[in-house]
C-alpha atoms as a PDB file:
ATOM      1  CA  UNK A   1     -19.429 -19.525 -14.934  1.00  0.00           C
ATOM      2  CA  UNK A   2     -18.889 -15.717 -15.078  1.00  0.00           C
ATOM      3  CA  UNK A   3     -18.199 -13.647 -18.132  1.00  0.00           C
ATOM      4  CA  UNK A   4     -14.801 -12.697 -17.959  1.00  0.00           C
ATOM      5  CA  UNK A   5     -15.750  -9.360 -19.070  1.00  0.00           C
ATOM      6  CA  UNK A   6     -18.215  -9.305 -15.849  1.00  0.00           C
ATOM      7  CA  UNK A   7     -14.802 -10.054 -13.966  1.00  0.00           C
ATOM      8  CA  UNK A   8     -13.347  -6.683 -14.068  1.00  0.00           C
ATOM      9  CA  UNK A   9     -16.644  -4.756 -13.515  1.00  0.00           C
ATOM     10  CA  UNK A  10     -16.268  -3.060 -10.703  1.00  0.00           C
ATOM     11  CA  UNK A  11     -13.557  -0.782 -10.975  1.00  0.00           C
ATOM     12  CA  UNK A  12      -9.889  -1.328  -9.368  1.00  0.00           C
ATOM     13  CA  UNK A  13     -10.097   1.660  -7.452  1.00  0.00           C
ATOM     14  CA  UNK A  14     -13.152   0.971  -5.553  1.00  0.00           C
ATOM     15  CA  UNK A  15     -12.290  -3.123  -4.883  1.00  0.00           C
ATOM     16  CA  UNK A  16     -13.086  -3.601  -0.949  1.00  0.00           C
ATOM     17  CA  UNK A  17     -10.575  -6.579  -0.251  1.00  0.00           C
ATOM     18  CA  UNK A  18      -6.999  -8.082  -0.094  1.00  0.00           C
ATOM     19  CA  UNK A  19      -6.465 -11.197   1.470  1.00  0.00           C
ATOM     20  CA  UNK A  20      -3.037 -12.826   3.053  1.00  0.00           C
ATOM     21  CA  UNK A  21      -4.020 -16.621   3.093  1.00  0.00           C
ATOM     22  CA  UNK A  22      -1.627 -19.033   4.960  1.00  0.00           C
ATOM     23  CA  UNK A  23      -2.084 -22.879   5.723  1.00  0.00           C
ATOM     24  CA  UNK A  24      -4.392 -23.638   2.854  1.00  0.00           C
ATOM     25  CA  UNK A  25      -4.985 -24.479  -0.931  1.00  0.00           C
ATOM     26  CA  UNK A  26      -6.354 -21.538  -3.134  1.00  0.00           C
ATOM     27  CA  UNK A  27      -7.930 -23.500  -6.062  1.00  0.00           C
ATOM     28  CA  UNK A  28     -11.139 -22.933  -9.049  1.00  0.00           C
ATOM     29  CA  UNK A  29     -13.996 -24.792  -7.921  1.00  0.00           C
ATOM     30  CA  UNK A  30     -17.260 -24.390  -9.783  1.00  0.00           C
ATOM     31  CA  UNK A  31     -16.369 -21.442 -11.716  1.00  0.00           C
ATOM     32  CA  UNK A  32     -15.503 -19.917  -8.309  1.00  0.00           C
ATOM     33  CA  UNK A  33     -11.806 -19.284  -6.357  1.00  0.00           C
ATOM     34  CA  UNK A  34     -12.131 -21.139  -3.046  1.00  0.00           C
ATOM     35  CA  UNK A  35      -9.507 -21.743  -0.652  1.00  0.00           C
ATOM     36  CA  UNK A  36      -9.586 -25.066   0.830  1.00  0.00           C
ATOM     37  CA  UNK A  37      -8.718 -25.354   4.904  1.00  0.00           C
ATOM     38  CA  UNK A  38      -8.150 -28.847   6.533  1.00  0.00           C
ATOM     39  CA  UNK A  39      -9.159 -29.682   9.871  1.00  0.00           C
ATOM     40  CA  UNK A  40      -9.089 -33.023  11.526  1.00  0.00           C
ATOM     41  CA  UNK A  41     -12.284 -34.444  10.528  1.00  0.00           C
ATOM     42  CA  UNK A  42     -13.245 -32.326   7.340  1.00  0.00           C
ATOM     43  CA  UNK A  43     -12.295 -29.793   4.682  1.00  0.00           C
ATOM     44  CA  UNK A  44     -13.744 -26.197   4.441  1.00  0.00           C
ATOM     45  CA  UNK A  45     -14.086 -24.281   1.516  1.00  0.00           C
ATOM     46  CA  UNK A  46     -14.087 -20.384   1.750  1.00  0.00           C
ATOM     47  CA  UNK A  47     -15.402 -18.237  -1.414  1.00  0.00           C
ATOM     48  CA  UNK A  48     -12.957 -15.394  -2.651  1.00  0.00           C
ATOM     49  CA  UNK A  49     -14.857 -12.633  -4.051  1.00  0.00           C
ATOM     50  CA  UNK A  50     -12.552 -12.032  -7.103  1.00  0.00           C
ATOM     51  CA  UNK A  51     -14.557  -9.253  -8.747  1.00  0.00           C
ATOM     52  CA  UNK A  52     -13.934  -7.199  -5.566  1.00  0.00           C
ATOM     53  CA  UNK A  53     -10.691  -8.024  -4.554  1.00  0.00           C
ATOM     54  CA  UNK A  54      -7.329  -6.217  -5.487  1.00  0.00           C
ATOM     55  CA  UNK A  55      -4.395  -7.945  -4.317  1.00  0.00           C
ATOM     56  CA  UNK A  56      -4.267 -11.845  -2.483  1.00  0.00           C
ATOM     57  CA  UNK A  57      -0.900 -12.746  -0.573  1.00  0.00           C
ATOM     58  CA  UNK A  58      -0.017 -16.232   0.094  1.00  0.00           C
ATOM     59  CA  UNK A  59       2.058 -16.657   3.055  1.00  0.00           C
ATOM     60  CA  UNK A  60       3.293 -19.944   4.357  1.00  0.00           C
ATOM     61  CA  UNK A  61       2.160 -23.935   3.516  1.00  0.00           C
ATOM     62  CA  UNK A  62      -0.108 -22.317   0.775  1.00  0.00           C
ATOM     63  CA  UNK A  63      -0.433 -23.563  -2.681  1.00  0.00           C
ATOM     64  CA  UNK A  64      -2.769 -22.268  -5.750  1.00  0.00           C
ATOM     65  CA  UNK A  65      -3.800 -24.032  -9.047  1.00  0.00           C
ATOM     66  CA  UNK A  66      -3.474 -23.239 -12.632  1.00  0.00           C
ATOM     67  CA  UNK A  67      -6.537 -22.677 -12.953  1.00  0.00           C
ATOM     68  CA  UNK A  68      -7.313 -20.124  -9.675  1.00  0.00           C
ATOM     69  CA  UNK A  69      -3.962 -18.050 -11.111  1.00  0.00           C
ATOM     70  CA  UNK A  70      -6.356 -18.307 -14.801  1.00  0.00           C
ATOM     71  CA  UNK A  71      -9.312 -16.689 -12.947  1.00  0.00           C
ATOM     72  CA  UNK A  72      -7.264 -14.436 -11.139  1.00  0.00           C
ATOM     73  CA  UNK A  73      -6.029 -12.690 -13.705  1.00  0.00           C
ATOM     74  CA  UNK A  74      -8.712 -12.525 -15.671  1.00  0.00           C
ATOM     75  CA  UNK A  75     -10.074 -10.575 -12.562  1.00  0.00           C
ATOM     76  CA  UNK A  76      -7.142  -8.405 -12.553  1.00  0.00           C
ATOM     77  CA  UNK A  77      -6.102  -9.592  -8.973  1.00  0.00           C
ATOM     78  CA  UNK A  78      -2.409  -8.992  -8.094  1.00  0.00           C
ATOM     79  CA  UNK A  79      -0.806 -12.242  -6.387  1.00  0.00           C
ATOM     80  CA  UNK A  80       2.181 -12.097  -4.241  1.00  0.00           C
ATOM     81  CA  UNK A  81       3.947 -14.744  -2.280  1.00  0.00           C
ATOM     82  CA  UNK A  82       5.729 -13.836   0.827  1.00  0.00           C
ATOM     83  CA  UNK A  83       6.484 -15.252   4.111  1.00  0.00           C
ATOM     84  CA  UNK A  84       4.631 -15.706   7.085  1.00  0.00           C
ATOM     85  CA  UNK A  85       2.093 -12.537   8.820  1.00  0.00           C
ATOM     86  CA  UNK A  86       2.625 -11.175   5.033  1.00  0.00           C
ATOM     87  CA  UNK A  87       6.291 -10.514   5.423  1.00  0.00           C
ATOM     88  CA  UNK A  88       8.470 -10.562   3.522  1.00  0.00           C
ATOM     89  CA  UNK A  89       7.286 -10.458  -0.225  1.00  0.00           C
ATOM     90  CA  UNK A  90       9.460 -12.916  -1.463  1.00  0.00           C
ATOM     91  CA  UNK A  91      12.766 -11.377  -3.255  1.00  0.00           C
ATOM     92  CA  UNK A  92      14.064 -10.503  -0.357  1.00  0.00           C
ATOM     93  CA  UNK A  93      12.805  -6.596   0.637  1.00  0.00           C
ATOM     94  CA  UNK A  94      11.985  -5.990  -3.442  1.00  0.00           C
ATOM     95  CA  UNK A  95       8.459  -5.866  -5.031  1.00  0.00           C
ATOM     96  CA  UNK A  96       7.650  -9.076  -6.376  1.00  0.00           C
ATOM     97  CA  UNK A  97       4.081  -9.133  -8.102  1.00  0.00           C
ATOM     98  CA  UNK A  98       2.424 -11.720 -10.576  1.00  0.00           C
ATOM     99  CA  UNK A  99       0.290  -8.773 -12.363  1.00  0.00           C
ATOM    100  CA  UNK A 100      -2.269 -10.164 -14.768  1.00  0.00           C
ATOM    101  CA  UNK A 101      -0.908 -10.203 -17.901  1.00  0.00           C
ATOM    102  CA  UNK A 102      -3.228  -8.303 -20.493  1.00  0.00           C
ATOM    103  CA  UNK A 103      -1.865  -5.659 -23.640  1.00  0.00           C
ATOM    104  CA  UNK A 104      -4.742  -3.742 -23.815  1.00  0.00           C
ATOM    105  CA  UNK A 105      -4.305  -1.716 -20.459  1.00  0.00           C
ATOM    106  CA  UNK A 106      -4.492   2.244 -21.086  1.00  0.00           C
ATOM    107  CA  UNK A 107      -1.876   3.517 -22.975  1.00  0.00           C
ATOM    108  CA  UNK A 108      -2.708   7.032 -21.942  1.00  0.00           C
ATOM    109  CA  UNK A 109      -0.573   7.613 -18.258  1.00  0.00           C
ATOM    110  CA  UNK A 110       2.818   5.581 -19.234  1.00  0.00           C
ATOM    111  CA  UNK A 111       2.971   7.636 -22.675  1.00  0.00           C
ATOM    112  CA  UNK A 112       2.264  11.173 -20.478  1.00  0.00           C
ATOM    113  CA  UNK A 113       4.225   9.787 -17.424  1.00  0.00           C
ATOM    114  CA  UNK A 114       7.483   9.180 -19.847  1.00  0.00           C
ATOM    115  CA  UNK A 115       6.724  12.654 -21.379  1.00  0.00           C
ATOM    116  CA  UNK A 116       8.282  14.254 -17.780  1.00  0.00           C
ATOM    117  CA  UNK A 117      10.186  11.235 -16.376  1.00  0.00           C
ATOM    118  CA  UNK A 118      13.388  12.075 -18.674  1.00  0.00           C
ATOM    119  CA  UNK A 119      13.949  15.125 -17.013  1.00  0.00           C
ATOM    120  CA  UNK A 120      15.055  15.542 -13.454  1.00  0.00           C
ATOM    121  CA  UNK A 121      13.972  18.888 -13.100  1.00  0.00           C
ATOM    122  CA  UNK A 122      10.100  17.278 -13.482  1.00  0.00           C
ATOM    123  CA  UNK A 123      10.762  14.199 -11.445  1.00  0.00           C
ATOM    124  CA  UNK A 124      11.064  16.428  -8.853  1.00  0.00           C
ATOM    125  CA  UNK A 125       8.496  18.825  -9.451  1.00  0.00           C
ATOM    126  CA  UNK A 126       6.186  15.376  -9.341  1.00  0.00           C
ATOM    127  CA  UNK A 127       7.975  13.915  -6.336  1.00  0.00           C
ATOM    128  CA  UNK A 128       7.394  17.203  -4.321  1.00  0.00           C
ATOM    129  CA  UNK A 129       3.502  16.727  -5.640  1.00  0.00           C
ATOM    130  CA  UNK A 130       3.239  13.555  -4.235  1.00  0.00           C
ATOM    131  CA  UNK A 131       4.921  14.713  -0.679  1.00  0.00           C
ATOM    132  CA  UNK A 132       2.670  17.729  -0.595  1.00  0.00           C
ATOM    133  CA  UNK A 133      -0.767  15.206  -1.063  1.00  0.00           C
ATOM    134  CA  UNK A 134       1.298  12.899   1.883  1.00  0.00           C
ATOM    135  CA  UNK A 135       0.615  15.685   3.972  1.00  0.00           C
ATOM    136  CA  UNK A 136      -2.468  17.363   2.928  1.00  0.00           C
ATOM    137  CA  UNK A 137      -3.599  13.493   3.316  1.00  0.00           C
ATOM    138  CA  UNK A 138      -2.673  13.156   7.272  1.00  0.00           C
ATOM    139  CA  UNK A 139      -3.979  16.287   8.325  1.00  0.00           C
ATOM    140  CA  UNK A 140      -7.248  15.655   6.626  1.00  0.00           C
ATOM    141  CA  UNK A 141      -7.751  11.639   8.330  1.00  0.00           C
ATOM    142  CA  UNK A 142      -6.514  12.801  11.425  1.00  0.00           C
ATOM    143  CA  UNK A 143      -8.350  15.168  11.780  1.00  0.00           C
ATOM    144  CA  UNK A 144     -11.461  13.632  11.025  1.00  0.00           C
ATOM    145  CA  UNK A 145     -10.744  10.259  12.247  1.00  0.00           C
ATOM    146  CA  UNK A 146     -12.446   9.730  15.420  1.00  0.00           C
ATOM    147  CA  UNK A 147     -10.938   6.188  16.383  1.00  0.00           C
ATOM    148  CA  UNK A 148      -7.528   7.721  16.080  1.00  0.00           C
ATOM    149  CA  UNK A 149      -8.664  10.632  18.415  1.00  0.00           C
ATOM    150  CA  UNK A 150      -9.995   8.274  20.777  1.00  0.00           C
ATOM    151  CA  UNK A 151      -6.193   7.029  20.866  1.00  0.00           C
ATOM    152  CA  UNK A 152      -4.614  10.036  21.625  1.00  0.00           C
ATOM    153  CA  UNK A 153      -3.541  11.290  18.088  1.00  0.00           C
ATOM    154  CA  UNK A 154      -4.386  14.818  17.266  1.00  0.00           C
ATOM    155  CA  UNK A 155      -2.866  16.819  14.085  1.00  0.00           C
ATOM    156  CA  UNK A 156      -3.159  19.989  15.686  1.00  0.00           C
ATOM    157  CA  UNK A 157      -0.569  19.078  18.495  1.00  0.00           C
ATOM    158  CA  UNK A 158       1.952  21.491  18.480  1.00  0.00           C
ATOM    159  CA  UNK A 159       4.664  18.683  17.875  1.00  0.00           C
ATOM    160  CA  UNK A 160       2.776  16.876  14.975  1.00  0.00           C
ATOM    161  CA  UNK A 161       1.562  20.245  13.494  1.00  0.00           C
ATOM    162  CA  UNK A 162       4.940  21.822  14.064  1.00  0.00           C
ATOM    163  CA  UNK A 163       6.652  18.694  12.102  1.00  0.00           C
ATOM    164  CA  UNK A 164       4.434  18.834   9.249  1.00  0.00           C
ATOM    165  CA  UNK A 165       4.471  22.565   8.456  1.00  0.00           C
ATOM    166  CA  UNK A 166       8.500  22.287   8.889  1.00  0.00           C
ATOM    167  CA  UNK A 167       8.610  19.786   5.854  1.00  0.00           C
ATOM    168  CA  UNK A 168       5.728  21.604   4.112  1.00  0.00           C
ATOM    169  CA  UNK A 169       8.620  24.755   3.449  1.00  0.00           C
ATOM    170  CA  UNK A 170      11.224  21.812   3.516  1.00  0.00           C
ATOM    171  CA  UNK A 171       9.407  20.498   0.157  1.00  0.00           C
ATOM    172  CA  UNK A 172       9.402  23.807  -2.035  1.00  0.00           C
ATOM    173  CA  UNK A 173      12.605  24.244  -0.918  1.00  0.00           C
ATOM    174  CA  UNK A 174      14.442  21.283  -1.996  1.00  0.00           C
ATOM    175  CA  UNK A 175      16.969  21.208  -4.934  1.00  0.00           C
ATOM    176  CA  UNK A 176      16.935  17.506  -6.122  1.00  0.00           C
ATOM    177  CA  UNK A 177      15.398  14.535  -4.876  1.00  0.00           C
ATOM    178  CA  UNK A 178      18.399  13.403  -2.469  1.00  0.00           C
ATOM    179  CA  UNK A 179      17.124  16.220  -0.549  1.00  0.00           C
ATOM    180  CA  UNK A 180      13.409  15.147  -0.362  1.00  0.00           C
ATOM    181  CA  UNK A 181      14.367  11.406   0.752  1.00  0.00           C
ATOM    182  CA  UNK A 182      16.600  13.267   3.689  1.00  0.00           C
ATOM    183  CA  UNK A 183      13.585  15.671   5.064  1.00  0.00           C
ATOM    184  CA  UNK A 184      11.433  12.940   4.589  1.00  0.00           C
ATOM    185  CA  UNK A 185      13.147  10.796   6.539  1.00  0.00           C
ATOM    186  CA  UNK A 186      13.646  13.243   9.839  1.00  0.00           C
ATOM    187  CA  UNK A 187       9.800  13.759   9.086  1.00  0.00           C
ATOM    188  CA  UNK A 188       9.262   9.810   9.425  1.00  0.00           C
ATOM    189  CA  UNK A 189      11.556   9.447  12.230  1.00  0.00           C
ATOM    190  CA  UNK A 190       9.188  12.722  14.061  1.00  0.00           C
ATOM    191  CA  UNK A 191       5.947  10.358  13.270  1.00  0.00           C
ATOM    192  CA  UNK A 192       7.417   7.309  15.214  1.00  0.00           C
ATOM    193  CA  UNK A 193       8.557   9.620  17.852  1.00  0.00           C
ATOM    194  CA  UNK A 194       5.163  10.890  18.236  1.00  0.00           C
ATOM    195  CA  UNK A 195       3.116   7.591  18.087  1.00  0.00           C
ATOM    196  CA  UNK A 196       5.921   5.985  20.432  1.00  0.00           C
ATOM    197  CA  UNK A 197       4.856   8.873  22.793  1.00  0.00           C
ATOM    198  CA  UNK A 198       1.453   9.021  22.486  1.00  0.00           C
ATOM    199  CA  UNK A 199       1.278   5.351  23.337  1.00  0.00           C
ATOM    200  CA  UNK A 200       3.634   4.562  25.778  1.00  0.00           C
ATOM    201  CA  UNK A 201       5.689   2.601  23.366  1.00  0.00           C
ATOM    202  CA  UNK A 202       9.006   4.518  24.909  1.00  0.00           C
ATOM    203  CA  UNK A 203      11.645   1.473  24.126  1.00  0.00           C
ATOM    204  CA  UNK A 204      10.667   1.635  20.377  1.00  0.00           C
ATOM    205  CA  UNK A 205      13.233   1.640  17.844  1.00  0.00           C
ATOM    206  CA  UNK A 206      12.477   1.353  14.417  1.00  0.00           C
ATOM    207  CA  UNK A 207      14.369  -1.626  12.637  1.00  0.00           C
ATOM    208  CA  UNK A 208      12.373  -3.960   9.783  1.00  0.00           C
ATOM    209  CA  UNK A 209      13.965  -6.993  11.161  1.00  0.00           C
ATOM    210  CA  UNK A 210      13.161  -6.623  15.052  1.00  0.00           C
ATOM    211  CA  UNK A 211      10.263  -8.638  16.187  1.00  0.00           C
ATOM    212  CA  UNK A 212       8.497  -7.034  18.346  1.00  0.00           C
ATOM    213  CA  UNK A 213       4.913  -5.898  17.397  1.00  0.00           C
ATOM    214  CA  UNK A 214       5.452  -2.598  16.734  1.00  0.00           C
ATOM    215  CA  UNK A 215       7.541  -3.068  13.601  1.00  0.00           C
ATOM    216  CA  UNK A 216       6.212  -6.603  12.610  1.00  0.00           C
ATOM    217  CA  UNK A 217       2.760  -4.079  11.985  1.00  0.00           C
ATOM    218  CA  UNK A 218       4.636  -1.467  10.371  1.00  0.00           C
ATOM    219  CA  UNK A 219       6.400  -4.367   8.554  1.00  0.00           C
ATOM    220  CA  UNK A 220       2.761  -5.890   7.910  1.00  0.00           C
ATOM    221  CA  UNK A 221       0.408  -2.907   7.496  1.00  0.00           C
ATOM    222  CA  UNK A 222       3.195  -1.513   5.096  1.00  0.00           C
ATOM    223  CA  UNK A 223       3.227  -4.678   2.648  1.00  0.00           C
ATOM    224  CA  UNK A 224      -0.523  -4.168   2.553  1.00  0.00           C
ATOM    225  CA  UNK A 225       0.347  -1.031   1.481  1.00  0.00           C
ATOM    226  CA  UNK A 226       2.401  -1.982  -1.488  1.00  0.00           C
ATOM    227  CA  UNK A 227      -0.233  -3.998  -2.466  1.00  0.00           C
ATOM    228  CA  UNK A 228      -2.481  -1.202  -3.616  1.00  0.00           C
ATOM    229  CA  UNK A 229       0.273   1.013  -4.910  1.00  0.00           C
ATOM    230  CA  UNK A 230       1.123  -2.088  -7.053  1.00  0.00           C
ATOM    231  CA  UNK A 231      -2.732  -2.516  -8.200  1.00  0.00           C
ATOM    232  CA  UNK A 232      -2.761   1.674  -8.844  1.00  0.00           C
ATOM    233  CA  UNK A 233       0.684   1.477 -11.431  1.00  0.00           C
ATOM    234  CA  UNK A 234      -0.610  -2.012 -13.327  1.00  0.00           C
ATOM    235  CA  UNK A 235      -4.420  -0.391 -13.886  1.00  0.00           C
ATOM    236  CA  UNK A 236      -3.190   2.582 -15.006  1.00  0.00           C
ATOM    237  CA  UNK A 237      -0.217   0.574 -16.928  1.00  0.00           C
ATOM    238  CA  UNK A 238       2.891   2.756 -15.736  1.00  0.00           C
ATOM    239  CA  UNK A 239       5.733   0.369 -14.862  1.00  0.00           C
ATOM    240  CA  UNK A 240       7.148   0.068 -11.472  1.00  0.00           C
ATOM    241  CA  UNK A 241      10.609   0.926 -12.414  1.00  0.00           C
ATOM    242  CA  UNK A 242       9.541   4.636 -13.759  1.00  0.00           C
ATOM    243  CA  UNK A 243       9.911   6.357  -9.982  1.00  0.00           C
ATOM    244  CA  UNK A 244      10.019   9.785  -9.211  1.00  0.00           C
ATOM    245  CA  UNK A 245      11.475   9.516  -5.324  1.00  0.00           C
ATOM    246  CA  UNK A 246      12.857   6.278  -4.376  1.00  0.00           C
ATOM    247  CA  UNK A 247      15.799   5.880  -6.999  1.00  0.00           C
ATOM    248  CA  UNK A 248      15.834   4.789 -10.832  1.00  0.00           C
ATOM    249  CA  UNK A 249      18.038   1.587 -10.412  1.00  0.00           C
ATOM    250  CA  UNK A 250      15.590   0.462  -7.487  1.00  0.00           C
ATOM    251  CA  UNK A 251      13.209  -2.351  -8.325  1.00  0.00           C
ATOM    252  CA  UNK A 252       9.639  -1.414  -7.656  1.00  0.00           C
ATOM    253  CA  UNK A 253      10.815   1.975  -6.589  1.00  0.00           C
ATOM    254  CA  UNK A 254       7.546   3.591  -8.018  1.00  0.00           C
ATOM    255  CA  UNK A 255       5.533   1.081  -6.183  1.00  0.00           C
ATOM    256  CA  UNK A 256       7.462   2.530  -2.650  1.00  0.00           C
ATOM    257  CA  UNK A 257       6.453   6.101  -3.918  1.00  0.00           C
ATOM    258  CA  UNK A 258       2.918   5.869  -3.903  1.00  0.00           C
ATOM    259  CA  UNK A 259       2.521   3.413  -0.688  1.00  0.00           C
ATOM    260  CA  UNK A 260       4.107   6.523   0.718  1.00  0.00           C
ATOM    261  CA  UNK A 261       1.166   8.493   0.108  1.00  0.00           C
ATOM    262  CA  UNK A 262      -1.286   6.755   2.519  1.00  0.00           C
ATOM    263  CA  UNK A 263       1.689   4.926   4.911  1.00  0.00           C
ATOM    264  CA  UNK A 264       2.266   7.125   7.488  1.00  0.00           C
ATOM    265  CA  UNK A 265      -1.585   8.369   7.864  1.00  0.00           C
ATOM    266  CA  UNK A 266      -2.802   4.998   8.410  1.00  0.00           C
ATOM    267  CA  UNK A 267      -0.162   2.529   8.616  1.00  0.00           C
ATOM    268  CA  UNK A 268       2.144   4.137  11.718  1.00  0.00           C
ATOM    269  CA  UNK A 269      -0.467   5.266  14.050  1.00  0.00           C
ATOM    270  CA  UNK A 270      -2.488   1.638  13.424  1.00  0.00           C
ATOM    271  CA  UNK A 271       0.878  -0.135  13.927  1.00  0.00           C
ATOM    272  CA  UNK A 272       1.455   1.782  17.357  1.00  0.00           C
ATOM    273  CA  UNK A 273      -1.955   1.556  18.675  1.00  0.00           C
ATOM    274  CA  UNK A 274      -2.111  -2.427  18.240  1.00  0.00           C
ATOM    275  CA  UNK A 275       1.350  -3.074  18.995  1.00  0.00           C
ATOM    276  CA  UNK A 276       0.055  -1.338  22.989  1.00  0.00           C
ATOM    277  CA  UNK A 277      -3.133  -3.322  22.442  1.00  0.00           C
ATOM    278  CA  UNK A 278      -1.405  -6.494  22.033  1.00  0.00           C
ATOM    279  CA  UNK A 279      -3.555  -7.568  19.142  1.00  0.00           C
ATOM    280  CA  UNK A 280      -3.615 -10.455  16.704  1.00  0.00           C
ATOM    281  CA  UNK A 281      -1.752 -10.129  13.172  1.00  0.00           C
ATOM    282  CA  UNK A 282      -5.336 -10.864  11.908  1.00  0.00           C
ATOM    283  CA  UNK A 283      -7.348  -8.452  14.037  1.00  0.00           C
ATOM    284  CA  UNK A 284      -4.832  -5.644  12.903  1.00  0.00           C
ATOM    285  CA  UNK A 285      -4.549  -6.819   9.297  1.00  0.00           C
ATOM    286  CA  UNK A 286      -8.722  -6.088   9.430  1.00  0.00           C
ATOM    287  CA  UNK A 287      -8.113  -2.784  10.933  1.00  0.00           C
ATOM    288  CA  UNK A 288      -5.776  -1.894   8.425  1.00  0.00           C
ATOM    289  CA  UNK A 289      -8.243  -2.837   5.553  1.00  0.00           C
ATOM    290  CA  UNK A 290     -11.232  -1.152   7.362  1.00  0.00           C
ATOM    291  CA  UNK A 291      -9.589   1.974   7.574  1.00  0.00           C
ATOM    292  CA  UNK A 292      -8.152   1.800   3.822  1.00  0.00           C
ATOM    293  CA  UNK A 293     -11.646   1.529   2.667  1.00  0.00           C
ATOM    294  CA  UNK A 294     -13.180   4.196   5.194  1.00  0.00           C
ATOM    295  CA  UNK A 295     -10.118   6.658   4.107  1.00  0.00           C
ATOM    296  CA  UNK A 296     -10.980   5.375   0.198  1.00  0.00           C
ATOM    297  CA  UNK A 297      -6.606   4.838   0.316  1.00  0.00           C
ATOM    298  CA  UNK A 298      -7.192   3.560  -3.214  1.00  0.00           C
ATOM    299  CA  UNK A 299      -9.205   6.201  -4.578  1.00  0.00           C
ATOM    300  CA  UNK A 300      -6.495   8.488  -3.584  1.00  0.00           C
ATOM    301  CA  UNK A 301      -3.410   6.881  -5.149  1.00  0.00           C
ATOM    302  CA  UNK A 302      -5.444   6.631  -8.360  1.00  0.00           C
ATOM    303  CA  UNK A 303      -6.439  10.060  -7.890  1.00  0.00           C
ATOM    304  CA  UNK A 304      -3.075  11.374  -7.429  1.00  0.00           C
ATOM    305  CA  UNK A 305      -1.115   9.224  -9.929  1.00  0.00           C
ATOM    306  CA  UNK A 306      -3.581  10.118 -12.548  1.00  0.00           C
ATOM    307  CA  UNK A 307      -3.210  13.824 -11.597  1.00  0.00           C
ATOM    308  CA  UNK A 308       0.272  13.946 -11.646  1.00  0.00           C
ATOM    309  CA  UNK A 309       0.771  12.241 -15.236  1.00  0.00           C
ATOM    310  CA  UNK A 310      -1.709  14.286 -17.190  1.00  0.00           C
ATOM    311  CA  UNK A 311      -0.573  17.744 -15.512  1.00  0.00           C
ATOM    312  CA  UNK A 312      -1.065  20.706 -17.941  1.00  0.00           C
ATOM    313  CA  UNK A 313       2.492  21.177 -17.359  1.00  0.00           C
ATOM    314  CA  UNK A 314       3.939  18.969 -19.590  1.00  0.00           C
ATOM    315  CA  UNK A 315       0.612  17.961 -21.673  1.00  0.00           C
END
């Protein structure tokens, strides 16, 4: 059996996988996390490389043993239940996540992130941060992403390029965070607008309980989403409750603030492009993850939270 220690070697930030399971038995097999699929005539057992994986969602007629959850966490996987295509995370629309339990996580960001979070004036200054990198993210992937090219998506449109320079001033000029959430909601609304357009999805509306495919990706691709914001805050050991954006009383609210910084350059076009593909939940769940890792998503929420709790500012 592995070290435990040899568990957690490769660092959080540069873990390849997440997994939704559904229809299957996640169980410790051999020193090993296997989940177990039945057919008609025999079982199959699939490995789960623990060591490399961040987050593992169970969706429907899945169950997991003592001993997997044991392993898990002393991998330092995040494990969330939720319902079926990986939606919703169970608690209703809130963040739900079994985070390994372990005291010895770095003290380090949650004693500098508490040094601004009292003050409202510096919530903002790091909620304006983290909207700035949102956009400095998109025009960079877009406009070196060649699959999203292919589709029709181009940064230096004059609608796209118009939008994002608009809430570029928008940001510097706001006066409290009420006024972020509002620009950065006519910005969101200009992004669906835009992918709607650019592929012929004209009937779209966006609503998180409609089913059609369009928001059942954004839906999906956005949980996915959470899933490495929530594996960024419990490395670095902030809790999810300290946000800067989406509201103090909100459960998981800092969790929603840094999914934001990789959502709308990877999420909403993906969403779009396979809703007017007509693809499987599966083949656009592995698009989603290919394009996390080829965009390093991960590196960049580390990257940014770390950056934004140990400014000089406050330090």
């Amino acid at each position: 059996m592995e070290q435990l220690t040899d568990l957690k070697a490769i660092l959080h930030s540069k873990r390849a996988n997440i997994y939704y399971l559904e229809k299957c038995r996640v169980l410790q097999k051999d020193g090993r996390v296997l989940y177990l699929t039945e057919a008609k005539d025999q079982n199959y057992y699939w490995n789960i490389p623990i060591a490399n994986t961040t987050v593992i969602l169970l969706g429907t007629g899945t169950s997991i043993t003592q001993a997997a959850m044991r392993m898990l966490a002393s991998a330092g996987v995040l494990v969330g239940f939720c319902g079926g295509g990986s939606t919703p995370l169970f608690s209703g629309s809130e963040i739900e996540w079994l985070t390994p339990q372990n005291e010895y996580r770095p003290t380090e960001y949650v004693q500098a992130w508490l040094k601004f979070w009292f003050e409202d004036s510096k919530r903002l200054t790091v909620a304006k941060a983290f909207q700035e990198a949102r956009v400095t993210y998109l025009k960079n992937i877009w406009a070196k992403d060649r699959d999203l090219k292919a589709e029709g998506f181009f940064v230096d449109d004059a609608e796209i390029n118009g939008a994002l320079n608009a809430y570029t001033e928008q940001i510097q000029n706001a006066q409290k965070v009420g006024d972020l959430l509002q620009r950065e909601a006519v910005l969101t609304k200009q992004l669906y607008r835009y992918a709607a357009k650019t592929t012929k999805l004209s009937n779209f509306v966006r609503e998180r309980e409609n089913t059609d495919l369009a928001n059942g990706f954004l839906n999906h691709g956005n949980y996915l989403a959470y899933g490495l914001a929530a594996t960024t805050l419990w490395v670095l050991g902030i809790p999810h409750g300290f946000a800067v954006m989406h509201g103090k009383t909100r459960r998981g609210a800092l969790v929603f603030d840094i999914a934001d910084l990789i959502k709308d350059t990877i999420v909403l076009p993906w969403a779009f492009i396979s809703a007017k593909e007509k693809v499987t939940e599966q083949e656009f769940r592995q698009q989603i993850l290919q394009k996390f890792t080829e965009h390093k998503a991960l590196d960049f929420m580390f990257d940014q939270v770390k950056q934004q709790a140990m400014r000089d500012d406050w330090l």
